[in-house]
PDB file of N, CA and C in Angstrom:
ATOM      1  N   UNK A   1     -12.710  31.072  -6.838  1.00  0.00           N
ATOM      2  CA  UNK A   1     -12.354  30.176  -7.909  1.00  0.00           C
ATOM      3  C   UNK A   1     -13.560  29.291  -8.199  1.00  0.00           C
ATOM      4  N   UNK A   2     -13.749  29.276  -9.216  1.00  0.00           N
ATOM      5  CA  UNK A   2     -14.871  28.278  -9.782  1.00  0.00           C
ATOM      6  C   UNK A   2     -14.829  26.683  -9.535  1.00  0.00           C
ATOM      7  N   UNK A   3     -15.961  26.151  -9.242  1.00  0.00           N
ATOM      8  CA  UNK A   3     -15.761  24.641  -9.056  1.00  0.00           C
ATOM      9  C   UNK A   3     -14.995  23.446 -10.131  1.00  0.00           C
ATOM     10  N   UNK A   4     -15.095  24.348 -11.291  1.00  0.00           N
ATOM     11  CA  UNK A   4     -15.124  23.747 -12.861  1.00  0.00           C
ATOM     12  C   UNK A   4     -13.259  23.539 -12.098  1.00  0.00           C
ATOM     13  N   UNK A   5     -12.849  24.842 -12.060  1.00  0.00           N
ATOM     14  CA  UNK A   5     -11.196  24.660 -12.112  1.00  0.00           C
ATOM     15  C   UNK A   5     -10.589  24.349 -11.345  1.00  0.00           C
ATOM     16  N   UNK A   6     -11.565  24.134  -9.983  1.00  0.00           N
ATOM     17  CA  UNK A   6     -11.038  23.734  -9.108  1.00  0.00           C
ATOM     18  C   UNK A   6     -10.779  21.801  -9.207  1.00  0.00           C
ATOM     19  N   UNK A   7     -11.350  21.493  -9.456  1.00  0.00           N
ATOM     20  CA  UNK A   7     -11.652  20.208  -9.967  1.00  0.00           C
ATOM     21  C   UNK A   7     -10.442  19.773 -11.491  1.00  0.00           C
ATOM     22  N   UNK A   8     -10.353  20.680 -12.094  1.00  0.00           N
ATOM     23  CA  UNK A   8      -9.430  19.934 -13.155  1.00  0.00           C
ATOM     24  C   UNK A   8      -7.776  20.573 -12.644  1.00  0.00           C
ATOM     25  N   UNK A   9      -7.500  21.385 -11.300  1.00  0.00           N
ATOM     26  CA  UNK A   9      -6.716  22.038 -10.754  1.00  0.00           C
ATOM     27  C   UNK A   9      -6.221  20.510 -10.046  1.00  0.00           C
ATOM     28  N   UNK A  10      -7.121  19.902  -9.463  1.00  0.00           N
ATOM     29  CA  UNK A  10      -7.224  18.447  -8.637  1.00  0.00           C
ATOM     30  C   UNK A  10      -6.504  17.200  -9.232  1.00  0.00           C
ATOM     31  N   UNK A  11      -7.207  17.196 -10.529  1.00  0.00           N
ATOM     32  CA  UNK A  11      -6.746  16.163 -11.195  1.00  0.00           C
ATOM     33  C   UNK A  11      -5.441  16.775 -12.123  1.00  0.00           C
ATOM     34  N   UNK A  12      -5.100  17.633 -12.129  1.00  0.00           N
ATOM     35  CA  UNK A  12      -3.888  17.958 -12.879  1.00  0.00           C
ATOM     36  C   UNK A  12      -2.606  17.338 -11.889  1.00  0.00           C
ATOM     37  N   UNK A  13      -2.671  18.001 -10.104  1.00  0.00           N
ATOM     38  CA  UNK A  13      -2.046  18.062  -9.510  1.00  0.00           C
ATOM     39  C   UNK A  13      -1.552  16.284  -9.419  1.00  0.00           C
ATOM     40  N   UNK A  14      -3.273  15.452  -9.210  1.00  0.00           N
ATOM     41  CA  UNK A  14      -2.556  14.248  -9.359  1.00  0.00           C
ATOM     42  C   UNK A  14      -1.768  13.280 -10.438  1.00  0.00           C
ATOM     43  N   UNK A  15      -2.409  13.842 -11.798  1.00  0.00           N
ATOM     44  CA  UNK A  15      -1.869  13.317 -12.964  1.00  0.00           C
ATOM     45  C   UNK A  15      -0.482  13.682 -12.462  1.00  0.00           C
ATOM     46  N   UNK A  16       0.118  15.173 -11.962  1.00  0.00           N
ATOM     47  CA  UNK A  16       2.162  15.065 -12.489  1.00  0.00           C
ATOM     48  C   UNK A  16       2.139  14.883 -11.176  1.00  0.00           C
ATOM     49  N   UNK A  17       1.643  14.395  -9.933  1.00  0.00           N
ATOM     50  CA  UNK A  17       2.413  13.489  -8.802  1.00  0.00           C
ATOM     51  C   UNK A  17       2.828  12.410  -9.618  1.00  0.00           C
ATOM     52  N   UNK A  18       1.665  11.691  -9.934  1.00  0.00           N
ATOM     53  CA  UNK A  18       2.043  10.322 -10.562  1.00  0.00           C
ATOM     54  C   UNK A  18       3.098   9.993 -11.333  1.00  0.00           C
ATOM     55  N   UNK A  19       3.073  11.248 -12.251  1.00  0.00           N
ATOM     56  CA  UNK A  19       3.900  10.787 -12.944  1.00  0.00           C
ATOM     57  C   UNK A  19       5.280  11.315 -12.699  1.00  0.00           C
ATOM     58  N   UNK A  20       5.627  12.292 -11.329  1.00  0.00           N
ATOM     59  CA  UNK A  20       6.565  12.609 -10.785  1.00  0.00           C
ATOM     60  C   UNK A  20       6.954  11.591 -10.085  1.00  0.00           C
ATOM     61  N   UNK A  21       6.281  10.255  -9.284  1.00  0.00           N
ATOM     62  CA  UNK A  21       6.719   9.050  -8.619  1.00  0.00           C
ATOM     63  C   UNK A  21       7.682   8.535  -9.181  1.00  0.00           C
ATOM     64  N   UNK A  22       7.621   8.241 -10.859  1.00  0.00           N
ATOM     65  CA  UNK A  22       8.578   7.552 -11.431  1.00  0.00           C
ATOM     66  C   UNK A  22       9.771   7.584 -11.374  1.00  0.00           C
ATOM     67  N   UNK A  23      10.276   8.848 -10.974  1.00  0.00           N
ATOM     68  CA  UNK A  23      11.272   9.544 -10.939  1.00  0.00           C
ATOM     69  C   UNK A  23      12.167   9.584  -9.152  1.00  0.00           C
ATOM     70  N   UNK A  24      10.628   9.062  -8.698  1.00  0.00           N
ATOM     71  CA  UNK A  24      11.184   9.253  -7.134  1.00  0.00           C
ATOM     72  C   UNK A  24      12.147   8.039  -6.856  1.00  0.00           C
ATOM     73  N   UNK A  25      13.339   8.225  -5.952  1.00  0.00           N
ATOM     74  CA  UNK A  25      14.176   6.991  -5.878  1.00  0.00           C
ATOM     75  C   UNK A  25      14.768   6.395  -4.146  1.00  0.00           C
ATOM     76  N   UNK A  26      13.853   6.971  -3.522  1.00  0.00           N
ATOM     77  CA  UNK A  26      13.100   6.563  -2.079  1.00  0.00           C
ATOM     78  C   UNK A  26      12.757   4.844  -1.963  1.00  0.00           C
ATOM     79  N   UNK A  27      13.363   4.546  -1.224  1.00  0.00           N
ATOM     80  CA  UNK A  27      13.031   2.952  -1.304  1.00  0.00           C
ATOM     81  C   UNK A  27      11.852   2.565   0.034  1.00  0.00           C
ATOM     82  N   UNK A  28      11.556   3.736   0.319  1.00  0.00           N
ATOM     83  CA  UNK A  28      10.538   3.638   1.448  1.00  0.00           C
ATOM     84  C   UNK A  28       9.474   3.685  -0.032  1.00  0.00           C
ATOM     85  N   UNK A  29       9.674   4.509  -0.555  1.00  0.00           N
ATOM     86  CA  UNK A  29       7.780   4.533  -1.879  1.00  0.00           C
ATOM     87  C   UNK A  29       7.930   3.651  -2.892  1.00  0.00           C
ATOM     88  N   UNK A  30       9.323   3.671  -3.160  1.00  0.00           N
ATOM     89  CA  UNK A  30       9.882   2.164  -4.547  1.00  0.00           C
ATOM     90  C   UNK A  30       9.715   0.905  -3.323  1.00  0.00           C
ATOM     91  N   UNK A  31       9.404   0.039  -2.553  1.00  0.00           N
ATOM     92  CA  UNK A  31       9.247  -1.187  -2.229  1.00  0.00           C
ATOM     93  C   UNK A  31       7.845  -1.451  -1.463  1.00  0.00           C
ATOM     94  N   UNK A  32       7.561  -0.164  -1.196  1.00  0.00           N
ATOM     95  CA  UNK A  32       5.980  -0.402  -1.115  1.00  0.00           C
ATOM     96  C   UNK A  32       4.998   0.086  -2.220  1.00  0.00           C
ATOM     97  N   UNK A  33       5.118   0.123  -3.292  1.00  0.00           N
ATOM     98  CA  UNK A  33       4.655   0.753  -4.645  1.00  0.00           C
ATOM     99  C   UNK A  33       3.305   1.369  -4.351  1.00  0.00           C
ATOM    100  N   UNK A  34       3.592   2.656  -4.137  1.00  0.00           N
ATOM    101  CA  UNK A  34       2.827   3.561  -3.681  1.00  0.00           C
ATOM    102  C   UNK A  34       2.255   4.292  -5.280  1.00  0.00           C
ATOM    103  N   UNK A  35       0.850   4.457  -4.999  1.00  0.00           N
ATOM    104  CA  UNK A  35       0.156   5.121  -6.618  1.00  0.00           C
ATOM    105  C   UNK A  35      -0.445   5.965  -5.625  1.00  0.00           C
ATOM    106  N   UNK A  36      -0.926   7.446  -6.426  1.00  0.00           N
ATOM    107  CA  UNK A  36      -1.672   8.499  -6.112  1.00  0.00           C
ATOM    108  C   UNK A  36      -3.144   8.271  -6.475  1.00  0.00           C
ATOM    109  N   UNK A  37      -3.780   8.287  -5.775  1.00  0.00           N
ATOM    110  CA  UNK A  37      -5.255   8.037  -6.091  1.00  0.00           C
ATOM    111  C   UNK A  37      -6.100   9.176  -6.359  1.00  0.00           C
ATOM    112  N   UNK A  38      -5.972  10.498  -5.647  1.00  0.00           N
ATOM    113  CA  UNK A  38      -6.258  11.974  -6.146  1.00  0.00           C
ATOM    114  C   UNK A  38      -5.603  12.735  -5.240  1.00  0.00           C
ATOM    115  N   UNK A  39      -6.158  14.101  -5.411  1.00  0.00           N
ATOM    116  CA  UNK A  39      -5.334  15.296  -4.821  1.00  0.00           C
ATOM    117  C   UNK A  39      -6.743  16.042  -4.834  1.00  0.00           C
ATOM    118  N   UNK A  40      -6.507  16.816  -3.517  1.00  0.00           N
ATOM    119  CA  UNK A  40      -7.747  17.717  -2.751  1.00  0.00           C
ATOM    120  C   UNK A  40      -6.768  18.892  -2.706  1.00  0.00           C
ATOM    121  N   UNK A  41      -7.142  20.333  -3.018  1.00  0.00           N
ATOM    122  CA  UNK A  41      -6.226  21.839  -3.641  1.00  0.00           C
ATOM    123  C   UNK A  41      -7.343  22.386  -2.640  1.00  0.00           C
ATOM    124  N   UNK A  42      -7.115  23.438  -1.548  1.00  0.00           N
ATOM    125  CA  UNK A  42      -8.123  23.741  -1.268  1.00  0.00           C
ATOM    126  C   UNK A  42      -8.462  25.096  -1.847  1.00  0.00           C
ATOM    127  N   UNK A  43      -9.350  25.797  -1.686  1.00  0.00           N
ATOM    128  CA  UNK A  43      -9.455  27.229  -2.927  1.00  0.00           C
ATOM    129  C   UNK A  43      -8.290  28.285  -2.954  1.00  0.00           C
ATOM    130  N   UNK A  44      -7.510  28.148  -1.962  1.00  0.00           N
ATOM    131  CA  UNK A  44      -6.477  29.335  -2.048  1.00  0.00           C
ATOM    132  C   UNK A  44      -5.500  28.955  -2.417  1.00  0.00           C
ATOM    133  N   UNK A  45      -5.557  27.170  -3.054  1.00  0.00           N
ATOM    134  CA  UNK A  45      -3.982  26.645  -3.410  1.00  0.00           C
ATOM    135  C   UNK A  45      -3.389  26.936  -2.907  1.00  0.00           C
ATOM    136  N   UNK A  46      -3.466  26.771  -1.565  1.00  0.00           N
ATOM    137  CA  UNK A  46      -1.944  26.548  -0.732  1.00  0.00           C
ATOM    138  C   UNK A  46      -1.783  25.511   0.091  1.00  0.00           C
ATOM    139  N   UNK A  47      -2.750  24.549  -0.051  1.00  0.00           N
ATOM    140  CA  UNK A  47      -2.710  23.538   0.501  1.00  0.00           C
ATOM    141  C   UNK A  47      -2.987  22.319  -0.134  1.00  0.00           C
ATOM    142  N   UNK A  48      -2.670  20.919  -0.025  1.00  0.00           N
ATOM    143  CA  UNK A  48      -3.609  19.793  -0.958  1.00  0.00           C
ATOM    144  C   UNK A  48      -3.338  18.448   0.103  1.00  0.00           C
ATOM    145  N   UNK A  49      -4.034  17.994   0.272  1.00  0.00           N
ATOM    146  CA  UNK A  49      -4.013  16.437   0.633  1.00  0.00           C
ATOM    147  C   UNK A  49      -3.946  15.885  -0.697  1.00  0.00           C
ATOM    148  N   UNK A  50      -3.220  14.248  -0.668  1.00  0.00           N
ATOM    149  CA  UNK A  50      -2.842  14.041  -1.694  1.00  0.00           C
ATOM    150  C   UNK A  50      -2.457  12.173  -0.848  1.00  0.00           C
ATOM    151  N   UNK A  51      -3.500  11.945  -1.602  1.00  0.00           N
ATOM    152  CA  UNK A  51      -4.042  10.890  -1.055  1.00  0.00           C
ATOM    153  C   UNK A  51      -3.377   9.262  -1.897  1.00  0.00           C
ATOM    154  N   UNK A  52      -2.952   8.582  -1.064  1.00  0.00           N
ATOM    155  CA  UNK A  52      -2.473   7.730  -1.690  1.00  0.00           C
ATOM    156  C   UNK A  52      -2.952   5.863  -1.090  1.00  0.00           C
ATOM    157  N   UNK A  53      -2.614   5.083  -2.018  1.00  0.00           N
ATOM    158  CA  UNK A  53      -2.252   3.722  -1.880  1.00  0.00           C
ATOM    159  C   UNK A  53      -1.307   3.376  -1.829  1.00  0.00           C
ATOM    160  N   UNK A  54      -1.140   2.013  -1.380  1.00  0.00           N
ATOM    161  CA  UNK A  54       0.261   1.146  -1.574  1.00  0.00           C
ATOM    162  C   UNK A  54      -0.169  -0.204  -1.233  1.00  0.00           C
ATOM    163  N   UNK A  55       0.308  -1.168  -1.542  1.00  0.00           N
ATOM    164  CA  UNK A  55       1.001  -2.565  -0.999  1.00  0.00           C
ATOM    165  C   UNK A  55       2.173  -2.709  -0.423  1.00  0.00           C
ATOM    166  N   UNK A  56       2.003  -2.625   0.968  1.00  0.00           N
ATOM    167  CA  UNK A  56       2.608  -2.884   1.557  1.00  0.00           C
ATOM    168  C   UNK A  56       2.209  -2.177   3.348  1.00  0.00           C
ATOM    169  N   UNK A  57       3.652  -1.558   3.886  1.00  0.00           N
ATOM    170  CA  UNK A  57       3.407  -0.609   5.328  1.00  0.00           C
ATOM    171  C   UNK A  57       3.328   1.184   4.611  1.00  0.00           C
ATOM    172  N   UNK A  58       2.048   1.549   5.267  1.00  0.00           N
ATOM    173  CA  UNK A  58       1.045   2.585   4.898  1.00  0.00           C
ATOM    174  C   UNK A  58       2.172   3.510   5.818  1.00  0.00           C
ATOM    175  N   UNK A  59       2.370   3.526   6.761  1.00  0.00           N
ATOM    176  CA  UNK A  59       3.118   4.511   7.878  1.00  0.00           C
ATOM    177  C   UNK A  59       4.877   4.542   7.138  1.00  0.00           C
ATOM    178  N   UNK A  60       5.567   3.470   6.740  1.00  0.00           N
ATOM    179  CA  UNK A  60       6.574   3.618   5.989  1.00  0.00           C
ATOM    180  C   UNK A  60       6.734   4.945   4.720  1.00  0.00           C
ATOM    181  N   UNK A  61       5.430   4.071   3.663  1.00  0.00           N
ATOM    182  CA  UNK A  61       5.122   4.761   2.080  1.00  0.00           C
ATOM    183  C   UNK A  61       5.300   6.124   2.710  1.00  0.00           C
ATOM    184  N   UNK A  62       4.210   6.908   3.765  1.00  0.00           N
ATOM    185  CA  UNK A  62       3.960   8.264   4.227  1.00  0.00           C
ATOM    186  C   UNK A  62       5.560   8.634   4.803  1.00  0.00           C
ATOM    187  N   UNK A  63       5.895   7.862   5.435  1.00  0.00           N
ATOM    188  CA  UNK A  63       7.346   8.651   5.682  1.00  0.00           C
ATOM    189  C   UNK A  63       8.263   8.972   4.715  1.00  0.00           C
ATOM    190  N   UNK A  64       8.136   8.133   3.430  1.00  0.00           N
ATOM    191  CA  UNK A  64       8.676   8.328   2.400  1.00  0.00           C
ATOM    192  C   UNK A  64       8.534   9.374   1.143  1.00  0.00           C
ATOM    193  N   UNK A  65       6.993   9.244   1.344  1.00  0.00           N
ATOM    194  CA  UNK A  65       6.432  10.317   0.569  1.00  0.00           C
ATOM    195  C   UNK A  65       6.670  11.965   1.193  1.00  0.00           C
ATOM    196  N   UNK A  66       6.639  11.585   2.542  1.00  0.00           N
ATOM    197  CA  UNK A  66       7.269  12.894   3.118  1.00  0.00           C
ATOM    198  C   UNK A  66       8.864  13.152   3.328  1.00  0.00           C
ATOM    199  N   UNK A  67       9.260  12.521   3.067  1.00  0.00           N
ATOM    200  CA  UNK A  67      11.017  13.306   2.754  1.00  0.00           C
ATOM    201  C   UNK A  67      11.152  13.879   1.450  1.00  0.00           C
ATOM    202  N   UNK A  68      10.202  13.038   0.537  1.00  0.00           N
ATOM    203  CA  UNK A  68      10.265  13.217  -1.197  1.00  0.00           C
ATOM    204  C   UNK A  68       9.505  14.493  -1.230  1.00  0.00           C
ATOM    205  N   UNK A  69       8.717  15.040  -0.278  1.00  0.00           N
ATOM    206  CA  UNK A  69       8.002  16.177  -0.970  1.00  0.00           C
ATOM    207  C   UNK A  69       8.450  17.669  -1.448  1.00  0.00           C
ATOM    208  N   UNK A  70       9.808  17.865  -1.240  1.00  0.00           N
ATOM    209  CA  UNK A  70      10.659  18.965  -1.939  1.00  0.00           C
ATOM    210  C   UNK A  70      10.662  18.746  -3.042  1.00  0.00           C
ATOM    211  N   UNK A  71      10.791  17.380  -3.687  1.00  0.00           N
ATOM    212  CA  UNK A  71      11.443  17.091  -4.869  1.00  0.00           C
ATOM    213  C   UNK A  71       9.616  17.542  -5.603  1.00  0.00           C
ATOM    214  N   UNK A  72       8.902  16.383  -4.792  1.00  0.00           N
ATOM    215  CA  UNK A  72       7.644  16.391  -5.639  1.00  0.00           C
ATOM    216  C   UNK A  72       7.136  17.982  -5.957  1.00  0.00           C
ATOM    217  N   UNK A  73       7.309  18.689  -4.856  1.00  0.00           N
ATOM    218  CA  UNK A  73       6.516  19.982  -5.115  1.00  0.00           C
ATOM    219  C   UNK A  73       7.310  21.047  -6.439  1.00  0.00           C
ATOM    220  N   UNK A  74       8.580  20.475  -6.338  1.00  0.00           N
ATOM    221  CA  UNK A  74       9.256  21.523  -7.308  1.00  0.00           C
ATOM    222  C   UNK A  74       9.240  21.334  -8.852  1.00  0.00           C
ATOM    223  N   UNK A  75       8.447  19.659  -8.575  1.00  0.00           N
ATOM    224  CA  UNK A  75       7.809  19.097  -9.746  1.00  0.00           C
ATOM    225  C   UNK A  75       6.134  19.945 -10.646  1.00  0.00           C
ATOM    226  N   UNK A  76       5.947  19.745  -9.319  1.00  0.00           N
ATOM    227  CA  UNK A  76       4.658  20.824  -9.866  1.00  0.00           C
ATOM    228  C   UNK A  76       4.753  22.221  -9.915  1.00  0.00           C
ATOM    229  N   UNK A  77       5.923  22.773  -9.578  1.00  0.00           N
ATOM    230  CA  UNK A  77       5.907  24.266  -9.992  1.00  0.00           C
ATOM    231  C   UNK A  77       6.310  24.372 -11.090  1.00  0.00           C
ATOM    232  N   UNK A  78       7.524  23.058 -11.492  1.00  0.00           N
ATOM    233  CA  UNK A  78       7.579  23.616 -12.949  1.00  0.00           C
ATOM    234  C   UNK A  78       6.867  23.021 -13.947  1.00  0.00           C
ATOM    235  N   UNK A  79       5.507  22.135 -13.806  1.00  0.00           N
ATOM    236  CA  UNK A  79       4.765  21.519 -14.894  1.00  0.00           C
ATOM    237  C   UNK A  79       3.454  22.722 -14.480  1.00  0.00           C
ATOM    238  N   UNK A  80       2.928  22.916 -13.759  1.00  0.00           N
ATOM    239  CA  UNK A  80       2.011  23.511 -13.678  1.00  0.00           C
ATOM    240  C   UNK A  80       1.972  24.679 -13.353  1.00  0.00           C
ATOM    241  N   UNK A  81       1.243  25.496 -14.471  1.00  0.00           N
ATOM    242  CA  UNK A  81       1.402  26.764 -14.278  1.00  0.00           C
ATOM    243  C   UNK A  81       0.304  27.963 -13.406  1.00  0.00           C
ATOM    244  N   UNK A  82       0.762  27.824 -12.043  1.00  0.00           N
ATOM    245  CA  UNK A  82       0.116  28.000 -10.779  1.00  0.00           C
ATOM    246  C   UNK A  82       0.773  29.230  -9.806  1.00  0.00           C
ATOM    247  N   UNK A  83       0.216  30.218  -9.751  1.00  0.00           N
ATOM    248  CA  UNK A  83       0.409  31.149  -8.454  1.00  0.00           C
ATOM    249  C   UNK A  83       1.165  30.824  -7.612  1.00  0.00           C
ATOM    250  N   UNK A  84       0.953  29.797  -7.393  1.00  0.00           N
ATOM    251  CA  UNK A  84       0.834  29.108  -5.822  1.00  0.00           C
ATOM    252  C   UNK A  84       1.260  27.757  -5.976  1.00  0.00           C
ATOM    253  N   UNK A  85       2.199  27.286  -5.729  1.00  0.00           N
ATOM    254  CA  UNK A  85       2.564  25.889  -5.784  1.00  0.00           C
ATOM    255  C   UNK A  85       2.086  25.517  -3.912  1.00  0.00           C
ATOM    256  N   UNK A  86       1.359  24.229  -3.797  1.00  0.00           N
ATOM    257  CA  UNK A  86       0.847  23.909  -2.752  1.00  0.00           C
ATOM    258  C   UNK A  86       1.760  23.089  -1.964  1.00  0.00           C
ATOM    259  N   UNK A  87       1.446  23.208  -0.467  1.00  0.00           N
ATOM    260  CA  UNK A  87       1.802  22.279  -0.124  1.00  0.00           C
ATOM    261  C   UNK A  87       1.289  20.982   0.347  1.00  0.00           C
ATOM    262  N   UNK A  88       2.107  19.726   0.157  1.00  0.00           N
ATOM    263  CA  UNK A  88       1.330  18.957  -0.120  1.00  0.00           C
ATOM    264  C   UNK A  88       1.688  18.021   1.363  1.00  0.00           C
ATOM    265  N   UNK A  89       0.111  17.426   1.453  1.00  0.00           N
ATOM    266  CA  UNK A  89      -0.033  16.713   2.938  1.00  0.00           C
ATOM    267  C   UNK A  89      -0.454  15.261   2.478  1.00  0.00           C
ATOM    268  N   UNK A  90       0.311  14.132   3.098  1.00  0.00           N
ATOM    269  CA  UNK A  90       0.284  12.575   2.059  1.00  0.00           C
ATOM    270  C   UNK A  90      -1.178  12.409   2.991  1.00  0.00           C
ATOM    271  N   UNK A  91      -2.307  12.080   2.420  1.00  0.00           N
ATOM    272  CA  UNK A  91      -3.039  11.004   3.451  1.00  0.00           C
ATOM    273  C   UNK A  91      -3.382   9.350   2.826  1.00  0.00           C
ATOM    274  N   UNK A  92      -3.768   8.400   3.590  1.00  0.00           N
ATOM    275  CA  UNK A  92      -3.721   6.924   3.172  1.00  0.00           C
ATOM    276  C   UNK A  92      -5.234   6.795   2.799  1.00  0.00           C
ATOM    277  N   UNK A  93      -4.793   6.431   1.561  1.00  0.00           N
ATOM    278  CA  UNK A  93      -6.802   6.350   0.622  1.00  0.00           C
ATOM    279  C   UNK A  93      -7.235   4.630   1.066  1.00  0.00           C
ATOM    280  N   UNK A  94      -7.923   5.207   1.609  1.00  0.00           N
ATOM    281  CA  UNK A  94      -8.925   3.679   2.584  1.00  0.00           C
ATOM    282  C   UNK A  94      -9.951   3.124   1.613  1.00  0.00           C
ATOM    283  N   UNK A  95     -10.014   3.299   0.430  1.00  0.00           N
ATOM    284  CA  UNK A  95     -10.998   3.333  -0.169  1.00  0.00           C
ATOM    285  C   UNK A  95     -10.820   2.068  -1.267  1.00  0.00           C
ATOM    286  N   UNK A  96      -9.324   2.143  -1.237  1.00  0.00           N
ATOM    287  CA  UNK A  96      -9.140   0.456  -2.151  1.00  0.00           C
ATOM    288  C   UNK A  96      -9.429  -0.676  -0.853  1.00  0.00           C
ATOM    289  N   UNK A  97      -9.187  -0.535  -0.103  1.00  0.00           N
ATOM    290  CA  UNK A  97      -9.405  -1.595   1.111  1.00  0.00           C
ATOM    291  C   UNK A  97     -11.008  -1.854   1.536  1.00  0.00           C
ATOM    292  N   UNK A  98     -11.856  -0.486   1.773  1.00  0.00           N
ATOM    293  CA  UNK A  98     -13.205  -0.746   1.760  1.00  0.00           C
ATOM    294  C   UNK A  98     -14.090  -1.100   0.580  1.00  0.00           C
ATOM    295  N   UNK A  99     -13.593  -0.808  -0.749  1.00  0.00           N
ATOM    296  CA  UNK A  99     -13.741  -1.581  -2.045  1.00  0.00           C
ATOM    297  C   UNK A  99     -13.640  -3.186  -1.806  1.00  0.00           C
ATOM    298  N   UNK A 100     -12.550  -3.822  -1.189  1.00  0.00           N
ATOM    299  CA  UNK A 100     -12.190  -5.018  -1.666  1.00  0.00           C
ATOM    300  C   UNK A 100     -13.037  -5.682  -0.056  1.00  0.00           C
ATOM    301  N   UNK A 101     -13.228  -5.008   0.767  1.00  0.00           N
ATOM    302  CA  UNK A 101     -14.531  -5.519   1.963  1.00  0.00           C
ATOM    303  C   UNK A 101     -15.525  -5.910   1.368  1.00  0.00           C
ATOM    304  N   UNK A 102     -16.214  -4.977   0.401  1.00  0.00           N
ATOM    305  CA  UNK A 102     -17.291  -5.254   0.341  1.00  0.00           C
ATOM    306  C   UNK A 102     -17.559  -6.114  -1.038  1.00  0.00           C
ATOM    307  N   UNK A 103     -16.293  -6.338  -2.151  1.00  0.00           N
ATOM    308  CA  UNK A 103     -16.787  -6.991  -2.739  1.00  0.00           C
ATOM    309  C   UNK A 103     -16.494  -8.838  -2.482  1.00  0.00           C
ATOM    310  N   UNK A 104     -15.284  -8.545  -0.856  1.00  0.00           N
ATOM    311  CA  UNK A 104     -15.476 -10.603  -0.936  1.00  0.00           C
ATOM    312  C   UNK A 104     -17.245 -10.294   0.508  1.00  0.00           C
ATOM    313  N   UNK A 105     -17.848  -8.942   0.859  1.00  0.00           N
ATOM    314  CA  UNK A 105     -19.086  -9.623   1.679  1.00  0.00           C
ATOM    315  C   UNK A 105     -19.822 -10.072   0.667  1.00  0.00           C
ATOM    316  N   UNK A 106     -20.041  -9.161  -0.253  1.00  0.00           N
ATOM    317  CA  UNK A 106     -20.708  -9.150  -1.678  1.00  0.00           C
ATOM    318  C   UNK A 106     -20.606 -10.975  -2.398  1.00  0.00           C
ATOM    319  N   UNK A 107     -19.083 -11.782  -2.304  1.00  0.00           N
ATOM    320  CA  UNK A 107     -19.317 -12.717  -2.815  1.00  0.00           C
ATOM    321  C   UNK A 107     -19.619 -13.811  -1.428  1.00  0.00           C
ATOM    322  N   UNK A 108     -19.505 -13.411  -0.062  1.00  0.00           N
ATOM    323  CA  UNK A 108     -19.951 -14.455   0.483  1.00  0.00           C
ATOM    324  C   UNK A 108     -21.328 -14.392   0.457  1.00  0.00           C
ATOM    325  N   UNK A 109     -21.814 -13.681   0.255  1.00  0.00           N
ATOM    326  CA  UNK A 109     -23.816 -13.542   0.151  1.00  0.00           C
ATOM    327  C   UNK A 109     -23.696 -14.450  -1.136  1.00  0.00           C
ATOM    328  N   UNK A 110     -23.465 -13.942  -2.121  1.00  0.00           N
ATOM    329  CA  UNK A 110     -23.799 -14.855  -3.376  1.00  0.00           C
ATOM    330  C   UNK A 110     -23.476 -16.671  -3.200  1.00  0.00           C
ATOM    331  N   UNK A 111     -22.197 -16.827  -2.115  1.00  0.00           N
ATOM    332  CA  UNK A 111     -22.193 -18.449  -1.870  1.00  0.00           C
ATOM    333  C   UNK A 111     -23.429 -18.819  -1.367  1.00  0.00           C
ATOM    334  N   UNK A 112     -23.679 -18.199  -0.257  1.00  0.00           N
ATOM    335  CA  UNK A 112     -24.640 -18.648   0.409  1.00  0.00           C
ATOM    336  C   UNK A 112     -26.184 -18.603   0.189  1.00  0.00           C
ATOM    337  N   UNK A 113     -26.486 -17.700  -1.177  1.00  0.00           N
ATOM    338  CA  UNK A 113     -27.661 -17.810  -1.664  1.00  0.00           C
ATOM    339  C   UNK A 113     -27.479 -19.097  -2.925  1.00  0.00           C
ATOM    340  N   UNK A 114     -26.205 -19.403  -3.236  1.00  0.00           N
ATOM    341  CA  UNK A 114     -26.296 -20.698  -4.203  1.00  0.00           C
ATOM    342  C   UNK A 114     -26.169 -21.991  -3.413  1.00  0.00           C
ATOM    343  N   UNK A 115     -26.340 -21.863  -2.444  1.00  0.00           N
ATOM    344  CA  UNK A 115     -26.076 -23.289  -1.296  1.00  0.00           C
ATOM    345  C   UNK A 115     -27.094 -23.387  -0.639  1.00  0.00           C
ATOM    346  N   UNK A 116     -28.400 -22.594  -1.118  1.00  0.00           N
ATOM    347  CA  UNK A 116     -29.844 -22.889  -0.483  1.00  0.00           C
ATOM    348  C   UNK A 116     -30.845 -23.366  -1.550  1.00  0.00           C
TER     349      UNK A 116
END
């Protein structure tokens, strides 16, 4: 499979999670408001990590997201038109948290270069 499709295969999968959440009625993923941040398909589509955020408990959202994943996957078999509907593995995207590290180190440098 080509990189081109593999890649818009990725972002398809996460566009109808997302917008399959809405629909989810799990109060483990509705009270920690869990968003999909992307989806990793690996070339034989039969697999995807599917990577998420939340506010709130990260180990809850994942337990939640994993009871919901019948519903979610049967979501993507019938929006996307795929061989292979994947299965999907939740992981916790660390990446809004190491974002927001570095931009309060980012503003304590800037205090401390205006206080010299």
């Amino acid at each position: 499979m080509g990189k081109y499709r593999r890649g818009r295969i990725n972002d398809a999968v996460a566009e109808e999670l997302a917008v399959a959440l809405r629909d989810v009625r799990e109060p483990k993923v509705i009270d920690n408001f869990v968003s999909i941040t992307r989806a990793d398909v690996t070339p034989d589509l039969r697999n995807a990590n599917i990577y998420f955020s939340c506010i709130g408990d990260s180990a809850e959202a994942e337990a939640g997201l994993k009871k919901c994943t019948g519903m979610l996957r049967h979501h993507l078999a019938v929006t996307l038109n795929l061989r292979i509907t994947p299965e999907l593995r939740f992981v916790k995207d660390g990446s809004i948290e190491h974002g927001a590290k570095i931009a309060k180190f980012l503003e304590e440098i800037n205090k401390e270069s205006e206080n010299k």
